[in-house]
PDB file of N, CA and C in Angstrom:
ATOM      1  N   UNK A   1    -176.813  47.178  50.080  1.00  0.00           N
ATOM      2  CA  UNK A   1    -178.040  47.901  49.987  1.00  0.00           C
ATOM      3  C   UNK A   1    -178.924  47.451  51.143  1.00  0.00           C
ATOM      4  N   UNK A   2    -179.811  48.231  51.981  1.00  0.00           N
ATOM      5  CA  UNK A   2    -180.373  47.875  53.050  1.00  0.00           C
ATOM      6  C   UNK A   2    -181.528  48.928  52.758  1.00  0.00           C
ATOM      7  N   UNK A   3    -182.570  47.733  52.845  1.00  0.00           N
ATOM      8  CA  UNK A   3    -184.243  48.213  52.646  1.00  0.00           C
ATOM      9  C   UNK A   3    -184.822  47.975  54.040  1.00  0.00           C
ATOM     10  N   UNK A   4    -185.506  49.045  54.210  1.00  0.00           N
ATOM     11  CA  UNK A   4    -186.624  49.217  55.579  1.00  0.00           C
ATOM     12  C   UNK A   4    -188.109  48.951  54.612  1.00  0.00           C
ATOM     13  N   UNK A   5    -188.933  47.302  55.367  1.00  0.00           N
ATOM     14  CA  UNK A   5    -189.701  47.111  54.414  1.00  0.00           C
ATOM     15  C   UNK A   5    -191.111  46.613  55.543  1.00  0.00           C
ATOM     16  N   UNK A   6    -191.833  47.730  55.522  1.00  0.00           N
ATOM     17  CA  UNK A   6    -193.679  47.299  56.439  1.00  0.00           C
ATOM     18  C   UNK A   6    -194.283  47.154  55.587  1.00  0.00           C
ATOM     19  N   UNK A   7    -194.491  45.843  55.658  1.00  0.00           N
ATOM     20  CA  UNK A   7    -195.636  44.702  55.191  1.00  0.00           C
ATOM     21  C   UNK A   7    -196.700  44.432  55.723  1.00  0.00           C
ATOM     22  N   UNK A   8    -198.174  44.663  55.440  1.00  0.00           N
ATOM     23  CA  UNK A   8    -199.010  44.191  55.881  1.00  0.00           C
ATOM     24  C   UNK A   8    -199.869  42.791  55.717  1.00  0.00           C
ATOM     25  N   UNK A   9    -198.877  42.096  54.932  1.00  0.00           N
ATOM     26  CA  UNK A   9    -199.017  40.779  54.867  1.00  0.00           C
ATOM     27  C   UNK A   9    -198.447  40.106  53.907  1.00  0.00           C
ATOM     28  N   UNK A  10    -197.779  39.059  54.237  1.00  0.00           N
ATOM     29  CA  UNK A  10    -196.101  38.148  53.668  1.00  0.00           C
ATOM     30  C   UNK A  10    -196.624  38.935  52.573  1.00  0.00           C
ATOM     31  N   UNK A  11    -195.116  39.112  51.649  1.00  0.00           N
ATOM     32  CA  UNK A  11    -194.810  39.912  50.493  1.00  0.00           C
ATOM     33  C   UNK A  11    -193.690  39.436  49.885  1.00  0.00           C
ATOM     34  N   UNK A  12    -193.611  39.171  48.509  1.00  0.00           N
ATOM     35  CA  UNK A  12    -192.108  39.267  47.931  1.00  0.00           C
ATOM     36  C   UNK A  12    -191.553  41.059  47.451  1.00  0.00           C
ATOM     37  N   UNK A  13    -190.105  40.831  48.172  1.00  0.00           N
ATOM     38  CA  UNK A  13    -189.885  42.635  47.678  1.00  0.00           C
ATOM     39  C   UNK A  13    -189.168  42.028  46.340  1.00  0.00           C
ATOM     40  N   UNK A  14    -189.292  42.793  45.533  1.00  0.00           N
ATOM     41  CA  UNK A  14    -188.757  42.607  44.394  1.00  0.00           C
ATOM     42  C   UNK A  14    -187.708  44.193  43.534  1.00  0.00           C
ATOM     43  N   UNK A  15    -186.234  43.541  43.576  1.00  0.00           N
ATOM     44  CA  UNK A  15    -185.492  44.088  43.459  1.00  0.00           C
ATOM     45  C   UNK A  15    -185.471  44.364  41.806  1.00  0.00           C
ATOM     46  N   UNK A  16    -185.359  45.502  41.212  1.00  0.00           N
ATOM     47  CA  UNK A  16    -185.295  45.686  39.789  1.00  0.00           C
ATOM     48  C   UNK A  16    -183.524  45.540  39.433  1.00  0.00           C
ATOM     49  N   UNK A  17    -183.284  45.083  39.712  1.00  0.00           N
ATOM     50  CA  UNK A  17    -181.835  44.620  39.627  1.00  0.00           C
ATOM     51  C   UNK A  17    -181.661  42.870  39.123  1.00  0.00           C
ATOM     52  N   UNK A  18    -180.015  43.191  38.114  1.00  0.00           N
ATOM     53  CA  UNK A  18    -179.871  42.113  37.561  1.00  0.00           C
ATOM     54  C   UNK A  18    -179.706  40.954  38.626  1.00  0.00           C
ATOM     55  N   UNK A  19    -180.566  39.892  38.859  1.00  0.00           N
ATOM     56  CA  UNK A  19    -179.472  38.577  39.734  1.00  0.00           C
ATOM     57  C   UNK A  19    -178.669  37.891  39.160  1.00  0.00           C
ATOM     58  N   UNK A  20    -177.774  37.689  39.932  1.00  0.00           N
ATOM     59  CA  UNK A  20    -176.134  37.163  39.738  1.00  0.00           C
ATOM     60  C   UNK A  20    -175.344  36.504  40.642  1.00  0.00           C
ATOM     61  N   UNK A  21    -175.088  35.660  40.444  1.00  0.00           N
ATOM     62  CA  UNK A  21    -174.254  34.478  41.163  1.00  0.00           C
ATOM     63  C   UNK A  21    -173.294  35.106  42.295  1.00  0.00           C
ATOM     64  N   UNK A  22    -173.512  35.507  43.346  1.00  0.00           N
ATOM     65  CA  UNK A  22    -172.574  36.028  44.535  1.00  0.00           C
ATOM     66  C   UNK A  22    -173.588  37.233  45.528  1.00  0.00           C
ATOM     67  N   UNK A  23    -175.137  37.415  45.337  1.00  0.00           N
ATOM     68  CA  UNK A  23    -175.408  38.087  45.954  1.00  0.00           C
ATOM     69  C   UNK A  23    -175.961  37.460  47.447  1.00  0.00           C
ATOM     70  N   UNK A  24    -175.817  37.995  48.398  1.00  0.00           N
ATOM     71  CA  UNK A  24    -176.546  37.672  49.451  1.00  0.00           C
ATOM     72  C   UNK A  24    -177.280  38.093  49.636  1.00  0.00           C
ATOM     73  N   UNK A  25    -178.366  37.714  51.261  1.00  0.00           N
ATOM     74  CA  UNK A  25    -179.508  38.529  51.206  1.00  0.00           C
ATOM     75  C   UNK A  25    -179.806  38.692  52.850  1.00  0.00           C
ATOM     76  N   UNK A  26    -179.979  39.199  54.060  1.00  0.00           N
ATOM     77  CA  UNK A  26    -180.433  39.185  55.125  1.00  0.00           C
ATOM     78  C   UNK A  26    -181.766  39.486  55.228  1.00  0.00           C
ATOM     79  N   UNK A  27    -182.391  38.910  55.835  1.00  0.00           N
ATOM     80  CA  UNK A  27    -183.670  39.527  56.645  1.00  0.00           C
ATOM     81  C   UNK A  27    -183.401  39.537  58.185  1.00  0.00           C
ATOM     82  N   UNK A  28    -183.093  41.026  58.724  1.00  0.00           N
ATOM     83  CA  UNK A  28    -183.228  40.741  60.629  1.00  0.00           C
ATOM     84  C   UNK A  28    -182.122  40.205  60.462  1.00  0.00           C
ATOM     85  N   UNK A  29    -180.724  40.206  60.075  1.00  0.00           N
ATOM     86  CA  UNK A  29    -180.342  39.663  60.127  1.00  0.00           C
ATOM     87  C   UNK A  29    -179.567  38.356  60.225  1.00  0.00           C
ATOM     88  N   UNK A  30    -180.717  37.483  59.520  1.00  0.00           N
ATOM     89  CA  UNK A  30    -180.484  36.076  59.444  1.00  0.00           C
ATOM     90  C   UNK A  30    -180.502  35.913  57.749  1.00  0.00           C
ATOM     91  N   UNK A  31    -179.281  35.265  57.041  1.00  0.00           N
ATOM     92  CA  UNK A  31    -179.373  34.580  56.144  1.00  0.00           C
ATOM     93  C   UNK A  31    -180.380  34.267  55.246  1.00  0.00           C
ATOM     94  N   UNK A  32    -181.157  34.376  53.932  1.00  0.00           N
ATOM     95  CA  UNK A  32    -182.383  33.824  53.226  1.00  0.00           C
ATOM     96  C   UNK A  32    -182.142  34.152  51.993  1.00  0.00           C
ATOM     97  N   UNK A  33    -182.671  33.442  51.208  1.00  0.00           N
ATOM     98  CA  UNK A  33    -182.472  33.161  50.026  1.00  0.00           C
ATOM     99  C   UNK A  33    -182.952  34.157  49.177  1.00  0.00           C
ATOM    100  N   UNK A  34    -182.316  34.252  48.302  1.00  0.00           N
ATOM    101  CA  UNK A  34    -182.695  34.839  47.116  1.00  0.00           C
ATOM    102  C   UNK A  34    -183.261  34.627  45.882  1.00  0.00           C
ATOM    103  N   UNK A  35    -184.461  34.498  45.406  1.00  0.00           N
ATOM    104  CA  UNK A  35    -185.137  33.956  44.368  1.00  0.00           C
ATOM    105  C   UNK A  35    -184.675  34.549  43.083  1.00  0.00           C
ATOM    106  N   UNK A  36    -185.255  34.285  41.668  1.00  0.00           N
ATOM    107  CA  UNK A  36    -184.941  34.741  40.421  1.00  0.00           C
ATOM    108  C   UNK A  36    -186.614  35.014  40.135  1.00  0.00           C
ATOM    109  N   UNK A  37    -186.435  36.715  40.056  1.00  0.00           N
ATOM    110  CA  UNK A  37    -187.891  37.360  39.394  1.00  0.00           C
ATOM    111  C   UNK A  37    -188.082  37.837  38.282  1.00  0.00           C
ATOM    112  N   UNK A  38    -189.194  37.374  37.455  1.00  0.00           N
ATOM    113  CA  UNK A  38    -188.858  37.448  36.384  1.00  0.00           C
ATOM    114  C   UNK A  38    -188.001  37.383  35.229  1.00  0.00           C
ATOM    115  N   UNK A  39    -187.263  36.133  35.553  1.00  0.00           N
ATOM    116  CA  UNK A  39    -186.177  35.456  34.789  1.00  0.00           C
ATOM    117  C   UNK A  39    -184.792  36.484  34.479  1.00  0.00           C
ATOM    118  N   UNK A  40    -184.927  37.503  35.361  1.00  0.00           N
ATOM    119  CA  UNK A  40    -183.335  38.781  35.282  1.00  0.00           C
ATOM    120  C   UNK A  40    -183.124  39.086  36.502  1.00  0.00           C
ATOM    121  N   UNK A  41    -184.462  39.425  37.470  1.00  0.00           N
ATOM    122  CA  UNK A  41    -184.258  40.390  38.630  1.00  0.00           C
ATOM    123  C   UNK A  41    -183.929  39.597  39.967  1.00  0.00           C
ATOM    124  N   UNK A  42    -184.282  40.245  40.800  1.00  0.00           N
ATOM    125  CA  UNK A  42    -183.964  39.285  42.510  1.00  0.00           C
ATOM    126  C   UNK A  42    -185.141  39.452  43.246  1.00  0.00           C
ATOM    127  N   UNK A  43    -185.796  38.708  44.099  1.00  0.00           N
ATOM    128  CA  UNK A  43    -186.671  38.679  45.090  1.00  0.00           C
ATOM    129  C   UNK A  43    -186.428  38.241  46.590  1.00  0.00           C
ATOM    130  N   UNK A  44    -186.551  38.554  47.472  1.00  0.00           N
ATOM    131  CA  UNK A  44    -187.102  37.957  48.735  1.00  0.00           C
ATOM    132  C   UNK A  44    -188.196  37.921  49.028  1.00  0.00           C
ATOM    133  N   UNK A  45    -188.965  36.571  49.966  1.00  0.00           N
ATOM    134  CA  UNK A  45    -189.690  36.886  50.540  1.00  0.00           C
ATOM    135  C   UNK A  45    -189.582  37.287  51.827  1.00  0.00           C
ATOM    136  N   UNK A  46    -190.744  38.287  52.168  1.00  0.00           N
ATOM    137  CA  UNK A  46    -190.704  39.043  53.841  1.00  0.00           C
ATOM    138  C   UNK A  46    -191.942  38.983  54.503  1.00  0.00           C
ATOM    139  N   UNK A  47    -192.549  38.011  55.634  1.00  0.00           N
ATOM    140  CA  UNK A  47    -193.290  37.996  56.304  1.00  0.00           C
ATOM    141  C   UNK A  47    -193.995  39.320  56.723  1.00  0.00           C
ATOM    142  N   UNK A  48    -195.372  39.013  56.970  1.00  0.00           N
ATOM    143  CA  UNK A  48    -195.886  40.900  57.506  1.00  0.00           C
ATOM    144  C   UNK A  48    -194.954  40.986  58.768  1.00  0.00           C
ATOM    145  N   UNK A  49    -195.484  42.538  58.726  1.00  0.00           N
ATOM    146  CA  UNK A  49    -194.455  43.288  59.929  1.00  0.00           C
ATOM    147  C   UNK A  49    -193.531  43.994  59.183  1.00  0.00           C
ATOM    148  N   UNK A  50    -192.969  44.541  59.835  1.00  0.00           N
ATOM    149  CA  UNK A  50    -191.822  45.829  60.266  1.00  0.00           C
ATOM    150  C   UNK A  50    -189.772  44.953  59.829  1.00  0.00           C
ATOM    151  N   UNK A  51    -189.447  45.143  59.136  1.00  0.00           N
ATOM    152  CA  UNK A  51    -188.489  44.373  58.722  1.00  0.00           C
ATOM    153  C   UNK A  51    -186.967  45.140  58.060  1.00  0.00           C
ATOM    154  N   UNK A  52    -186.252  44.628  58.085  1.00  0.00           N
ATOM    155  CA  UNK A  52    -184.729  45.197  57.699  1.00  0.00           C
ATOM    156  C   UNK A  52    -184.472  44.178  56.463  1.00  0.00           C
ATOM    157  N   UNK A  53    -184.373  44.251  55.001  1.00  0.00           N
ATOM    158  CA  UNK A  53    -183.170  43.284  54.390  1.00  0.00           C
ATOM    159  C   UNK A  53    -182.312  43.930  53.857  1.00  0.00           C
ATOM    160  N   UNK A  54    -181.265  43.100  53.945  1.00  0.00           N
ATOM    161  CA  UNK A  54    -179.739  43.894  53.394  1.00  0.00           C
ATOM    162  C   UNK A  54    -179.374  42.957  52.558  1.00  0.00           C
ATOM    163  N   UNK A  55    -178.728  43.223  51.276  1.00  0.00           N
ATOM    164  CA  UNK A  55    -178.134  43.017  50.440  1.00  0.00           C
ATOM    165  C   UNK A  55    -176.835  43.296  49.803  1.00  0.00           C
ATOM    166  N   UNK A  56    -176.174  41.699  49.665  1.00  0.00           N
ATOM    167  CA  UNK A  56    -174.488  42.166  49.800  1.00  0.00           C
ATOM    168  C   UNK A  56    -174.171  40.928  48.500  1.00  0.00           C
ATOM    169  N   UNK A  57    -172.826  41.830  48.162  1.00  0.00           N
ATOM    170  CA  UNK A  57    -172.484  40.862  46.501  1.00  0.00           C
ATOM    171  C   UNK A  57    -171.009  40.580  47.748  1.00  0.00           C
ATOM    172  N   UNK A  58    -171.416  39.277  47.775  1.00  0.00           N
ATOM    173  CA  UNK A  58    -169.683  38.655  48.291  1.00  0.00           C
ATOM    174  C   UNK A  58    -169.890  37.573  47.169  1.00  0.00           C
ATOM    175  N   UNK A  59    -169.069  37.518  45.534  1.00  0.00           N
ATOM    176  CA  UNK A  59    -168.980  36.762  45.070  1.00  0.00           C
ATOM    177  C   UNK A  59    -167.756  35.475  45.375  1.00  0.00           C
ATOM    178  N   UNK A  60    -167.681  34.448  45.398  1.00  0.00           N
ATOM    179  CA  UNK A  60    -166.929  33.379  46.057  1.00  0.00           C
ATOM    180  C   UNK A  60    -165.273  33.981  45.135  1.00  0.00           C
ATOM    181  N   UNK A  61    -165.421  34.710  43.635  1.00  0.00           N
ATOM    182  CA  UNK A  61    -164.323  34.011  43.221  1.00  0.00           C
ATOM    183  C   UNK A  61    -163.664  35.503  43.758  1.00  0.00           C
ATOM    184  N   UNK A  62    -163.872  36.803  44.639  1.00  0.00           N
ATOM    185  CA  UNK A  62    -163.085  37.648  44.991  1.00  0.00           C
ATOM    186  C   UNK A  62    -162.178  37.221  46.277  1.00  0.00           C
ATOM    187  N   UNK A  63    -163.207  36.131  47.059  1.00  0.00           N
ATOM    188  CA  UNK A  63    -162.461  35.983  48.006  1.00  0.00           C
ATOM    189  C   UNK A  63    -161.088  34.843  47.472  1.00  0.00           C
ATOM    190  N   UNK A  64    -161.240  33.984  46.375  1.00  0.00           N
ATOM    191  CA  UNK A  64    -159.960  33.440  45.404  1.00  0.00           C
ATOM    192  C   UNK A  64    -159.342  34.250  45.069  1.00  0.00           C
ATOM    193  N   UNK A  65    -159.130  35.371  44.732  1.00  0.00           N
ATOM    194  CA  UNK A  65    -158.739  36.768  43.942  1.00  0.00           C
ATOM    195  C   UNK A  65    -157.712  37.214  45.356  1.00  0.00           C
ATOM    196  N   UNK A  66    -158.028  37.549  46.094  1.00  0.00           N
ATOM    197  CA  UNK A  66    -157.714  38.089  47.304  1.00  0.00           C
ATOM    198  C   UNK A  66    -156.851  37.431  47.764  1.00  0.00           C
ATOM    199  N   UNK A  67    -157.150  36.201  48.317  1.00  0.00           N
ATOM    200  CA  UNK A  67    -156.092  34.969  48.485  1.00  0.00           C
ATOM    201  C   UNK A  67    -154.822  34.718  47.588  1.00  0.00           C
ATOM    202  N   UNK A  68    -155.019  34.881  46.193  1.00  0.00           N
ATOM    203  CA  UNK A  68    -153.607  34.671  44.848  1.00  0.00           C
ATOM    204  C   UNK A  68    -153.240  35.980  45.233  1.00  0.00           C
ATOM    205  N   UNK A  69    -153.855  36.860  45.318  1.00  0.00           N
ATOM    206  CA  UNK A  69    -153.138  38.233  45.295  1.00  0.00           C
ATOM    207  C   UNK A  69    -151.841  38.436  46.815  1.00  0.00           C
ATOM    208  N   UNK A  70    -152.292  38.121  47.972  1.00  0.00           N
ATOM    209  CA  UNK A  70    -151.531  37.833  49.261  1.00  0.00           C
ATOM    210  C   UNK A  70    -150.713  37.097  48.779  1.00  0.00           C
ATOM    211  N   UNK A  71    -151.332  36.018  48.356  1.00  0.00           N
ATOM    212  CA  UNK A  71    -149.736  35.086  48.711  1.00  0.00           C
ATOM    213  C   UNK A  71    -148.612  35.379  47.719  1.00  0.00           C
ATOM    214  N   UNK A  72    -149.200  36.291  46.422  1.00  0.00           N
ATOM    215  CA  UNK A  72    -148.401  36.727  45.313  1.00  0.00           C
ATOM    216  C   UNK A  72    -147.290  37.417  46.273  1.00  0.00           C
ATOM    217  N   UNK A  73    -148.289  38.765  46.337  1.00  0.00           N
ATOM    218  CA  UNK A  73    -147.206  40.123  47.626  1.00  0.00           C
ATOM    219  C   UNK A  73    -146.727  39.596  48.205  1.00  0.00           C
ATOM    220  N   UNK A  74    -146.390  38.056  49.006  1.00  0.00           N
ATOM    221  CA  UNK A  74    -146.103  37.539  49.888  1.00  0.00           C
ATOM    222  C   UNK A  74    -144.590  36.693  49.396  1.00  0.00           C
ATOM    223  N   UNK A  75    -144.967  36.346  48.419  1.00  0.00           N
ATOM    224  CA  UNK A  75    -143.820  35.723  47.536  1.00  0.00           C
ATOM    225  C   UNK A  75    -142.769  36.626  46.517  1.00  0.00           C
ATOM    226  N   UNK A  76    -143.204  37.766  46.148  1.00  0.00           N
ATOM    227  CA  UNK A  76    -142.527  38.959  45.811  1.00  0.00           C
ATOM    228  C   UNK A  76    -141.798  39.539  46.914  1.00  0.00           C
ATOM    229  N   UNK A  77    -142.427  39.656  48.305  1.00  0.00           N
ATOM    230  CA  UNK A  77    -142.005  40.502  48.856  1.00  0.00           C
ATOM    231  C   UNK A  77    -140.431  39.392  49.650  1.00  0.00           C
ATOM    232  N   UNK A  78    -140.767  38.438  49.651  1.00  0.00           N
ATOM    233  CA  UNK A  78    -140.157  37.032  50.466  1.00  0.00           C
ATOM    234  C   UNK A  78    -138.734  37.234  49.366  1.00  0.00           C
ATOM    235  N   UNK A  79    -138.790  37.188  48.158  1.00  0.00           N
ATOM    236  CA  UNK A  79    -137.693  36.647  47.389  1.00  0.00           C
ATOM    237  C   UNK A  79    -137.101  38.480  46.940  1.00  0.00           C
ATOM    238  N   UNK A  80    -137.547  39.766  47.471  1.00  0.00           N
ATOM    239  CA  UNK A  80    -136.877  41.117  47.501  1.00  0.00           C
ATOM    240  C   UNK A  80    -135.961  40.762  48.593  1.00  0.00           C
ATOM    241  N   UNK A  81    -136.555  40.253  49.765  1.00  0.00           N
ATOM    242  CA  UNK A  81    -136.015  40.256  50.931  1.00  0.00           C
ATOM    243  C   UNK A  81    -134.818  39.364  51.212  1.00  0.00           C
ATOM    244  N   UNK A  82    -135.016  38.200  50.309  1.00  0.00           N
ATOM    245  CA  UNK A  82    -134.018  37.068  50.243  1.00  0.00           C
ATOM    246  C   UNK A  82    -132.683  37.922  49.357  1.00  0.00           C
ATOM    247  N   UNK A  83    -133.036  38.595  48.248  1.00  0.00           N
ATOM    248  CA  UNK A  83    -132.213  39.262  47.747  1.00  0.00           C
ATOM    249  C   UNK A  83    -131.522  40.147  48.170  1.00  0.00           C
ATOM    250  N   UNK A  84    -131.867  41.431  48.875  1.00  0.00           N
ATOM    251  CA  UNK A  84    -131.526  42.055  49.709  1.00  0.00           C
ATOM    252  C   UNK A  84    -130.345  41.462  50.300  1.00  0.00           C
ATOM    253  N   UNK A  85    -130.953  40.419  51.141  1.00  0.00           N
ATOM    254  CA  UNK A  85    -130.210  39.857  52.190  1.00  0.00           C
ATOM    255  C   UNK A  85    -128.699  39.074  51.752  1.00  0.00           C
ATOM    256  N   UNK A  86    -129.084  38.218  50.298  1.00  0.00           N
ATOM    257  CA  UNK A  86    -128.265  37.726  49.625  1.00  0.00           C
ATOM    258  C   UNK A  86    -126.559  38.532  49.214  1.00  0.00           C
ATOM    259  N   UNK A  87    -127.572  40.071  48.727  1.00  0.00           N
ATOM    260  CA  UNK A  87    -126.744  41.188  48.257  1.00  0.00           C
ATOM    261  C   UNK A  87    -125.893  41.470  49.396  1.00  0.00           C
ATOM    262  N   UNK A  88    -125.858  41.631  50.512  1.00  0.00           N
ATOM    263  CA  UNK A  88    -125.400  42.341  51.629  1.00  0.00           C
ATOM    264  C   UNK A  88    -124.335  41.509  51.856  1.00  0.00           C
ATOM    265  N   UNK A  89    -124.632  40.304  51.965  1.00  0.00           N
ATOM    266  CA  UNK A  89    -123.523  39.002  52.644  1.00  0.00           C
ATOM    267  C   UNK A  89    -122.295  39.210  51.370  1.00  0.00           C
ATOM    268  N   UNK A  90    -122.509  39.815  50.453  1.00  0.00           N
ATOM    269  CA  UNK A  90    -121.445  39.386  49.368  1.00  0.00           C
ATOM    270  C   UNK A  90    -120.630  40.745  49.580  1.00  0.00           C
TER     271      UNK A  90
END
């Protein structure tokens, strides 16, 4: 999600959305934190001025997910191939 946000003086934007363990947050492209608003939602703060934040869910355990899943296909595909190969020689 990417908000275009003019501020006329520092502001928290406040996202009506649940916060949850894996979201990120840019301002301008640099890294910043993400607060807890009102004990459910998400906040940044954004200095006045003219500003970009983007918001991205990279939760840690997809990139674990992703990783078991490769090396799974990787080990399925390794021991078709061993078989294959096994089959042929006989």
């Amino acid at each position: 999600m990417i908000v275009d946000v003019d501020a006329q003086q520092p502001a928290l934007l406040f996202l009506a959305d649940t916060h949850y363990p894996g979201w990120q947050a840019r301002l301008d492209g640099r890294a910043v934190p993400i607060y807890r608003a009102n004990y459910l939602f998400r906040a940044v703060f954004v200095p006045a001025g003219t500003h970009t934040v983007e918001f991205a869910y990279r939760p840690g355990s997809f990139l674990v997910g992703a990783t078991i899943s490769t090396i799974t296909v990787l080990l399925v595909a390794g021991a078709l191939g061993a078989l294959l190969w096994w089959g042929r020689r006989m």
